[in-house]
Protein backbone atom coordinates (compact mmCIF):
# COMPACT_ATOMS: atom_id res chain seq x y z
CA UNK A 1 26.92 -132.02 8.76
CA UNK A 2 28.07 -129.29 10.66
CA UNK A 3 26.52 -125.88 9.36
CA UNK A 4 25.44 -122.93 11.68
CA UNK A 5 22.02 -121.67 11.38
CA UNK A 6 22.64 -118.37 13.83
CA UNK A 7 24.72 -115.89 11.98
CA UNK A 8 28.33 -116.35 12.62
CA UNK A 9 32.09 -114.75 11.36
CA UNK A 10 33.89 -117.96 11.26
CA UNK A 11 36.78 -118.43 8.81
CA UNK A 12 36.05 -121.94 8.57
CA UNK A 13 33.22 -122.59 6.12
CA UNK A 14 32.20 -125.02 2.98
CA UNK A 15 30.53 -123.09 0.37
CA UNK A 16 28.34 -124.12 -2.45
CA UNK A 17 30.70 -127.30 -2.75
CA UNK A 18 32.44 -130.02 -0.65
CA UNK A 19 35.70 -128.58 -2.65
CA UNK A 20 34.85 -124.72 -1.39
CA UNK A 21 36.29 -125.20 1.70
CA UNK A 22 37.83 -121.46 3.79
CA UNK A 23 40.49 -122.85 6.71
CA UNK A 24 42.05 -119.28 6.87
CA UNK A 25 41.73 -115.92 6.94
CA UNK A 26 43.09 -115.85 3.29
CA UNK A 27 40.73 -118.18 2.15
CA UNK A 28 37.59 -116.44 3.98
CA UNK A 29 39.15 -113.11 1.92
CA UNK A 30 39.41 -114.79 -1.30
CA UNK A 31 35.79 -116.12 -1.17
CA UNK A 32 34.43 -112.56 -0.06
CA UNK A 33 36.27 -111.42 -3.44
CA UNK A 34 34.70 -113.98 -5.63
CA UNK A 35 30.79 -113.25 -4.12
CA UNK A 36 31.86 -109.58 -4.36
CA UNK A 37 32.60 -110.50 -7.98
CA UNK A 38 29.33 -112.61 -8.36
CA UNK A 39 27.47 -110.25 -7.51
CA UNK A 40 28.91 -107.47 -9.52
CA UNK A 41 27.69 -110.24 -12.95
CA UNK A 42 24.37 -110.41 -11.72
CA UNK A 43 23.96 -106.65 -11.61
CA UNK A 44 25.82 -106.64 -14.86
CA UNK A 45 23.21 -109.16 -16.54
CA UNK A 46 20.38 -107.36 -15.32
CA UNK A 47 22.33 -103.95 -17.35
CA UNK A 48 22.86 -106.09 -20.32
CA UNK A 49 19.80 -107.35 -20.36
CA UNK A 50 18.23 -103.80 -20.50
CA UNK A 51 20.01 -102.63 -22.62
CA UNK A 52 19.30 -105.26 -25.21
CA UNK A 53 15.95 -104.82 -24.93
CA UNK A 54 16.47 -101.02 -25.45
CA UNK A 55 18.49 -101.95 -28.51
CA UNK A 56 15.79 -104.17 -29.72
CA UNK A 57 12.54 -101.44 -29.15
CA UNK A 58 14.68 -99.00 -31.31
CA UNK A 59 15.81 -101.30 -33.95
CA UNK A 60 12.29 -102.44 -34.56
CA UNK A 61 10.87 -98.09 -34.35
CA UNK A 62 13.25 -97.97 -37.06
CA UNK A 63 12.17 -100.86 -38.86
CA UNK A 64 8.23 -99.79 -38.96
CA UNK A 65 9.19 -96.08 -39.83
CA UNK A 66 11.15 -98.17 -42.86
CA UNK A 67 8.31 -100.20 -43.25
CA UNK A 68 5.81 -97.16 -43.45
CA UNK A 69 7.95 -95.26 -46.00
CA UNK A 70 8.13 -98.25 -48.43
CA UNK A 71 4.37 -99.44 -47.89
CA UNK A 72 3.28 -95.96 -48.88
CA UNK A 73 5.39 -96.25 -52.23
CA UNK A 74 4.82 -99.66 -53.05
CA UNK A 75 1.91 -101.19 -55.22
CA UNK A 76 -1.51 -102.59 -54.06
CA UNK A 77 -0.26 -106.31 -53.41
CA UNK A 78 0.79 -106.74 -50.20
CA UNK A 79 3.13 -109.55 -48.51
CA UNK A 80 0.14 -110.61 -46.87
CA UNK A 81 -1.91 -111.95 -49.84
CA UNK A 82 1.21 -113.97 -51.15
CA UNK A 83 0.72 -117.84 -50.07
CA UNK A 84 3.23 -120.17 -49.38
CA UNK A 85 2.73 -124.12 -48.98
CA UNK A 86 2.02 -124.88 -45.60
CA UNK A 87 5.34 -126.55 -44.24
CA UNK A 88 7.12 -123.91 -45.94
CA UNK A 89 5.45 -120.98 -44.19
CA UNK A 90 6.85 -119.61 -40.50
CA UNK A 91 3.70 -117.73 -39.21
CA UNK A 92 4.36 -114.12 -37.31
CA UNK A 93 4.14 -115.85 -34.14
CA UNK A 94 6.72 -118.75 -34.28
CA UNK A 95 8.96 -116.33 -35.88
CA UNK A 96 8.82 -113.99 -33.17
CA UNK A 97 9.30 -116.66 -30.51
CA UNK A 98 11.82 -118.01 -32.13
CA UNK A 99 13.88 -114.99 -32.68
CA UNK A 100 17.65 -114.25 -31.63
CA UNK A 101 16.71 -111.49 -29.37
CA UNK A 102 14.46 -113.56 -27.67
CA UNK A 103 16.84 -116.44 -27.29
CA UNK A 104 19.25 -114.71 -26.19
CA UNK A 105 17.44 -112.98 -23.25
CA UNK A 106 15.86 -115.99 -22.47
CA UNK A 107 19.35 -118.01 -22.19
CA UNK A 108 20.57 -114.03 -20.00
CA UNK A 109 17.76 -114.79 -17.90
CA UNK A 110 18.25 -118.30 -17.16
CA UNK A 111 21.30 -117.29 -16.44
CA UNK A 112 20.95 -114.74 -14.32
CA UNK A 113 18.33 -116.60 -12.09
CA UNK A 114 21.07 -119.26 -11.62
CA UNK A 115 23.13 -116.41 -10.21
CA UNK A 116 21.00 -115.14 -7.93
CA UNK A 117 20.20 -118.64 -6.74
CA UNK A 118 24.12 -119.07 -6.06
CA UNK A 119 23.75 -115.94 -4.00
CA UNK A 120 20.67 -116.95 -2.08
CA UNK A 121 22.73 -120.32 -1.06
CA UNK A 122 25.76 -118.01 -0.29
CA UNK A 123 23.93 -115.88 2.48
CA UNK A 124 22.25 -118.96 3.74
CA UNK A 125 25.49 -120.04 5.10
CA UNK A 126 24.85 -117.70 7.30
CA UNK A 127 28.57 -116.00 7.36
CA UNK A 128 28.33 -112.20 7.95
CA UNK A 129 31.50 -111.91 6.28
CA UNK A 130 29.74 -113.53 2.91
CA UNK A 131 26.74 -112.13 3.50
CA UNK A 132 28.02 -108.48 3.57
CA UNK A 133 30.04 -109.70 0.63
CA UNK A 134 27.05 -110.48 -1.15
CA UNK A 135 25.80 -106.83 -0.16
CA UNK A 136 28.54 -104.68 -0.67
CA UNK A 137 28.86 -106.26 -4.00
CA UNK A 138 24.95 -105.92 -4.92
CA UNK A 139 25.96 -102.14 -4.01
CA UNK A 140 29.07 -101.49 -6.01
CA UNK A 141 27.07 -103.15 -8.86
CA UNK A 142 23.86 -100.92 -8.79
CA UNK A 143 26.21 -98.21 -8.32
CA UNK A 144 27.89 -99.36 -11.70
CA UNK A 145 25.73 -100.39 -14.08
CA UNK A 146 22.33 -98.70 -12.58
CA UNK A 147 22.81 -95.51 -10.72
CA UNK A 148 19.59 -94.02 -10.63
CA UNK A 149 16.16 -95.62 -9.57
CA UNK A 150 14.30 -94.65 -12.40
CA UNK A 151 16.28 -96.93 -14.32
CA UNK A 152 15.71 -99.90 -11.65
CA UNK A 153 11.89 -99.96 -12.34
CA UNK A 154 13.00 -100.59 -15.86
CA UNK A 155 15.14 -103.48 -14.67
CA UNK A 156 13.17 -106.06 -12.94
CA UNK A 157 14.60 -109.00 -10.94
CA UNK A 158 14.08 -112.39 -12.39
CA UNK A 159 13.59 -113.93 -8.70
């Protein structure tokens, strides 16, 4: 196995894969474009995932506000006091863990953790050119889909 551990600009270079193989200057350019492009998902995730989660706090404010007005004109007998058989009955707790927001940023997040462990093995080839692929493109994608540090404490990294 012949892989550099000092940091080197070589156009030849296996990446990720016996089959991602650079030979040429073309080749070294085309990978550079599809890390840039890598790393311009992850940083879009990371958005997404935000912004879901900012969907989901306002859909559930509106919800309880909903909730309040119809509580305050309903009668005395509450949802609470009705019983259901056992196997029929989803308590609070399963239903919230089990809920399509929640499955959904868990599967984001999964996903975006096997992204950024793709880019951790990128760098650790220990090309410049990838590696400054990998941070030009972490750039360009803050700079797209974040653009302002108070928004990145909202945003945490899953890594």
């Amino acid at each position: 196995m012949d892989m550099s551990m000092v940091l080197h600009f070589g156009e030849k270079e296996k990446i990720l894969f016996a089959w991602w193989k650079t030979g040429s200057f073309s080749g070294m350019a085309v990978s550079m474009l599809i890390t840039f492009l890598l790393c311009i998902l992850y940083e879009a995730m990371k958005a997404f995932r935000y912004f879901l989660a900012v969907w989901q706090a306002n859909k559930r404010r509106t919800t309880q506000s909903e909730l309040a007005i119809t509580n305050a004109a309903a009668d005395s007998v509450s949802e609470d006091s009705v019983q259901f058989a056992p196997l029929l009955s989803i308590s609070g707790l399963t239903k919230r863990l089990l809920s399509t927001y929640r499955i959904i940023q868990g599967i984001l997040y999964g996903l975006q953790a096997l992204l950024a462990y793709v880019l951790m093995l990128i760098v650790m080839t220990f090309n410049v050119n990838l590696i400054l692929a990998v941070v030009v493109g972490e750039a360009v994608g803050y700079f797209l889909f974040t653009g302002t540090p108070l928004l990145d404490n909202n945003l945490a990294d899953c890594c």
